[in-house]
Protein backbone atom coordinates (compact mmCIF):
# COMPACT_ATOMS: atom_id res chain seq x y z
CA UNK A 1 -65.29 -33.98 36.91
CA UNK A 2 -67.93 -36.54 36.38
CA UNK A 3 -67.49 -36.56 32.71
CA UNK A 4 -64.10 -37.28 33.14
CA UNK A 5 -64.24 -40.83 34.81
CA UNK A 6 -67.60 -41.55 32.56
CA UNK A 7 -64.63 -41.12 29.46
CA UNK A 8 -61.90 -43.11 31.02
CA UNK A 9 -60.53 -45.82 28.82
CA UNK A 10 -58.36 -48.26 30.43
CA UNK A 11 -56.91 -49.62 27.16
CA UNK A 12 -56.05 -46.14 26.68
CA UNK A 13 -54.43 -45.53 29.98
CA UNK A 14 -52.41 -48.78 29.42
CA UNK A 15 -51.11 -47.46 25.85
CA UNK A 16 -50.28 -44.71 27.36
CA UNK A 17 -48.66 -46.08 30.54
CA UNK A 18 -46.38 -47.93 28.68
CA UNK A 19 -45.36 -45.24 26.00
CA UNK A 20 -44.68 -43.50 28.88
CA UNK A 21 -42.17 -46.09 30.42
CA UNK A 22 -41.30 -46.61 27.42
CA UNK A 23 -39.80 -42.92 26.47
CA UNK A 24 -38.18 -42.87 29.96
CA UNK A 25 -36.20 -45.77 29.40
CA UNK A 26 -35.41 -44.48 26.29
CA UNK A 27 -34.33 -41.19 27.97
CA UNK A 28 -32.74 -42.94 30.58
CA UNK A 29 -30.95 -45.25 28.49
CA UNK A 30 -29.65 -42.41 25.64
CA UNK A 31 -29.98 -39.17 27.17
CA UNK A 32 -29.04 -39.29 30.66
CA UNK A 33 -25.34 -40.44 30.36
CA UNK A 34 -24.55 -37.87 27.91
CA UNK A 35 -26.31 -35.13 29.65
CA UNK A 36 -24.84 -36.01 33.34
CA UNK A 37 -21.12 -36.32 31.12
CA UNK A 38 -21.73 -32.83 29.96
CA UNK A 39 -22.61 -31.63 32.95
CA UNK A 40 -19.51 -33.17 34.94
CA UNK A 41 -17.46 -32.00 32.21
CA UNK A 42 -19.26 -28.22 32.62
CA UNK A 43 -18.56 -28.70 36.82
CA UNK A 44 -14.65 -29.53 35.76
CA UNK A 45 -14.27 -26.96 33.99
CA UNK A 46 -15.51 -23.96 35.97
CA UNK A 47 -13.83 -25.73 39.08
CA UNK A 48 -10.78 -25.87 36.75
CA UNK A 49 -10.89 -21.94 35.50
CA UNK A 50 -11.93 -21.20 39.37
CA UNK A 51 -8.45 -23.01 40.27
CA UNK A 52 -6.57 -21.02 37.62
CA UNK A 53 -7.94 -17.77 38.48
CA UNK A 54 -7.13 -18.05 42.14
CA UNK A 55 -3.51 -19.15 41.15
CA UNK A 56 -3.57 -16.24 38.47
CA UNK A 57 -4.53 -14.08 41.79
CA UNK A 58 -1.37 -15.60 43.92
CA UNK A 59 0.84 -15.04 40.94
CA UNK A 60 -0.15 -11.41 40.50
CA UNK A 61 0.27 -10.28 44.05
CA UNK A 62 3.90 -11.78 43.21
CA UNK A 63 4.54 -9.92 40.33
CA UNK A 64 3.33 -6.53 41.68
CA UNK A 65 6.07 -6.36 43.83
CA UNK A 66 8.41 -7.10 40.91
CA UNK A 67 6.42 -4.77 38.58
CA UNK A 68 7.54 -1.76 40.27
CA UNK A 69 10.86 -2.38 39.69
CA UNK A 70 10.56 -3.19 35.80
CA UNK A 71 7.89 -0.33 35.65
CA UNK A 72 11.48 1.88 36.72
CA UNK A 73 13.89 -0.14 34.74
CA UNK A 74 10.74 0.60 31.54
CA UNK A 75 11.06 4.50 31.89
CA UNK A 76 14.90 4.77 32.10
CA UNK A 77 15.36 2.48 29.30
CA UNK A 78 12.85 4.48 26.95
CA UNK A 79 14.39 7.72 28.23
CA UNK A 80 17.28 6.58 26.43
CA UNK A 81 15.77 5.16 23.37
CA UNK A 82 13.95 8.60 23.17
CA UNK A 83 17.43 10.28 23.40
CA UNK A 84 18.70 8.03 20.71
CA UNK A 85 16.04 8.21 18.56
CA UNK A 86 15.89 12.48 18.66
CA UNK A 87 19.78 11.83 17.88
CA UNK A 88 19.48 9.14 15.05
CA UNK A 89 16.56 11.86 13.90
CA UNK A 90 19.02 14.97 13.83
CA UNK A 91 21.96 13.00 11.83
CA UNK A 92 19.24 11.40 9.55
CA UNK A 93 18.37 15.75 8.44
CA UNK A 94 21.52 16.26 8.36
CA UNK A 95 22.39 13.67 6.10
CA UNK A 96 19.77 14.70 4.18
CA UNK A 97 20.04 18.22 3.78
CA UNK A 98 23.76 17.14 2.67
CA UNK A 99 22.34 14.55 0.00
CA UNK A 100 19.91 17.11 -1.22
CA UNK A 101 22.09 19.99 -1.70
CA UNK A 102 24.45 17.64 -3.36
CA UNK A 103 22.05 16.32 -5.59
CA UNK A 104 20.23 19.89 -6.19
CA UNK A 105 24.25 20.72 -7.55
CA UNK A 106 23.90 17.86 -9.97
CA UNK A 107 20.84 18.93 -11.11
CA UNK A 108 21.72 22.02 -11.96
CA UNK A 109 24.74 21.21 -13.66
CA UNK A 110 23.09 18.85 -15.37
CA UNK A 111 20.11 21.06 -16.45
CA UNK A 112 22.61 23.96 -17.64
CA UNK A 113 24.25 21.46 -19.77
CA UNK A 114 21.30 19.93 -21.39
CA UNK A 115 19.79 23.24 -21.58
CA UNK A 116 23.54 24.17 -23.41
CA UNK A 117 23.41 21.30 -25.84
CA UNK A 118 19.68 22.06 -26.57
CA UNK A 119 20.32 25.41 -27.44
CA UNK A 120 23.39 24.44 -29.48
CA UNK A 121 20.78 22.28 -31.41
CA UNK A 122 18.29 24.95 -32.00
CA UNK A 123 21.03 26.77 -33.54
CA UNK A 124 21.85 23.94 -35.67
CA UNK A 125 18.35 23.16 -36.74
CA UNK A 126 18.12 27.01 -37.44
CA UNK A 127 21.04 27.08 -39.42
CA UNK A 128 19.82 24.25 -41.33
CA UNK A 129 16.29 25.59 -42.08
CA UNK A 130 17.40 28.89 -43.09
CA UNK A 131 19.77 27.37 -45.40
CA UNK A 132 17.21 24.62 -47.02
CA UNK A 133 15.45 28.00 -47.03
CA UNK A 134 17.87 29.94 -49.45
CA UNK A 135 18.23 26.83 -51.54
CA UNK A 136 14.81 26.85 -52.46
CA UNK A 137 14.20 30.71 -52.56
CA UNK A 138 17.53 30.73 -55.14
CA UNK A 139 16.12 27.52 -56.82
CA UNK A 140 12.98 29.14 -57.57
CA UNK A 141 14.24 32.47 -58.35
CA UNK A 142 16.70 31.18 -60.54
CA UNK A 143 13.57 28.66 -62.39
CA UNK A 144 11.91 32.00 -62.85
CA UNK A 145 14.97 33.68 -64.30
CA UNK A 146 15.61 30.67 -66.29
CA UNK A 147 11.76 29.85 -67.44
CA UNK A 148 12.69 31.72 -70.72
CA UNK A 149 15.56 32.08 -73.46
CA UNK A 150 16.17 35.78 -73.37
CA UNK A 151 16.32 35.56 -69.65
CA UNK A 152 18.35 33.39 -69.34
CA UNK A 153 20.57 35.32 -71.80
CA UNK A 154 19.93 38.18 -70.09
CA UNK A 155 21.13 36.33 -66.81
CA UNK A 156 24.32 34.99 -67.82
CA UNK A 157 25.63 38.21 -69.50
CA UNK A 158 24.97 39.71 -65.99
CA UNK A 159 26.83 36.95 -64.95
CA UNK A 160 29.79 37.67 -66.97
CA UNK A 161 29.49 41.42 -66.42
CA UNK A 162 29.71 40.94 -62.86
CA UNK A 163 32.48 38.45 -62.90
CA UNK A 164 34.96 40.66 -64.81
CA UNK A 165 34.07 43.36 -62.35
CA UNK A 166 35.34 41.75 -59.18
């Protein structure tokens, strides 16, 4: 303790005395207003959501009375939106099995005819191969026959022969 008073300054202790004062005036002067606002403005507001919530609490022993009553009015009305809605749901099948059947008819038809004209095309593209077919089989069995003089001799006396037959 002794070495303390022995290391006293008192130009220090004046410095410091008035940075002291100094920062307090300073606090006093920019800090305190806004921090007492805040604070009022924090005591307001709970004061204000304390006044709320007690009228919240008058208003709700009101409406419980009241709620009964719609609670009732609630179920009947969704009884019959349930009864509507299995009803809507029944017509909406039927109406559907209806459309499908009709449309699985169309189908069908539809398929059998395609699957009529398709075949009706095979047969024409089979007719028409088989005939490009015997063109070129007779082409080239008539080259061969005709590759040579005597055959070709040969080949049109068999012609004649055969004509004056039928």
């Amino acid at each position: 303790m002794g070495d303390l008073l022995n290391d006293f300054s008192p130009g220090l202790f004046v410095v410091q005395t008035i940075l002291l004062l100094l920062l307090i005036v300073l606090m006093v002067k920019f800090a305190w207003k806004p921090i007492m606002n805040s604070l009022n403005e924090r005591e307001e507001g709970i004061q204000g959501a304390l006044d709320a919530a007690e009228k919240a609490k008058r208003e709700m022993q009101n409406l419980q009375a009241s709620n009964e009553k719609l609670l009732q009015e609630a179920r009947l009305e969704r009884e019959s939106m349930l009864k509507e809605a299995r009803e809507m749901k029944l017509k909406m099948i039927e109406d559907a099995k209806a459309e499908a059947q009709a449309e699985a008819g169309k189908l069908v038809a539809n398929a059998q005819v395609a699957i009529e004209n398709e075949k009706k095309a095979a047969i024409a593209e089979l007719k028409t191969q088989v005939a490009s077919l015997s063109i070129e089989i007779a082409e080239k069995v008539v080259r061969e026959e005709l590759s040579n003089k005597d055959k070709q001799m040969k080949l049109v006396e068999s012609m004649l022969g055969e004509a004056t037959l039928n």
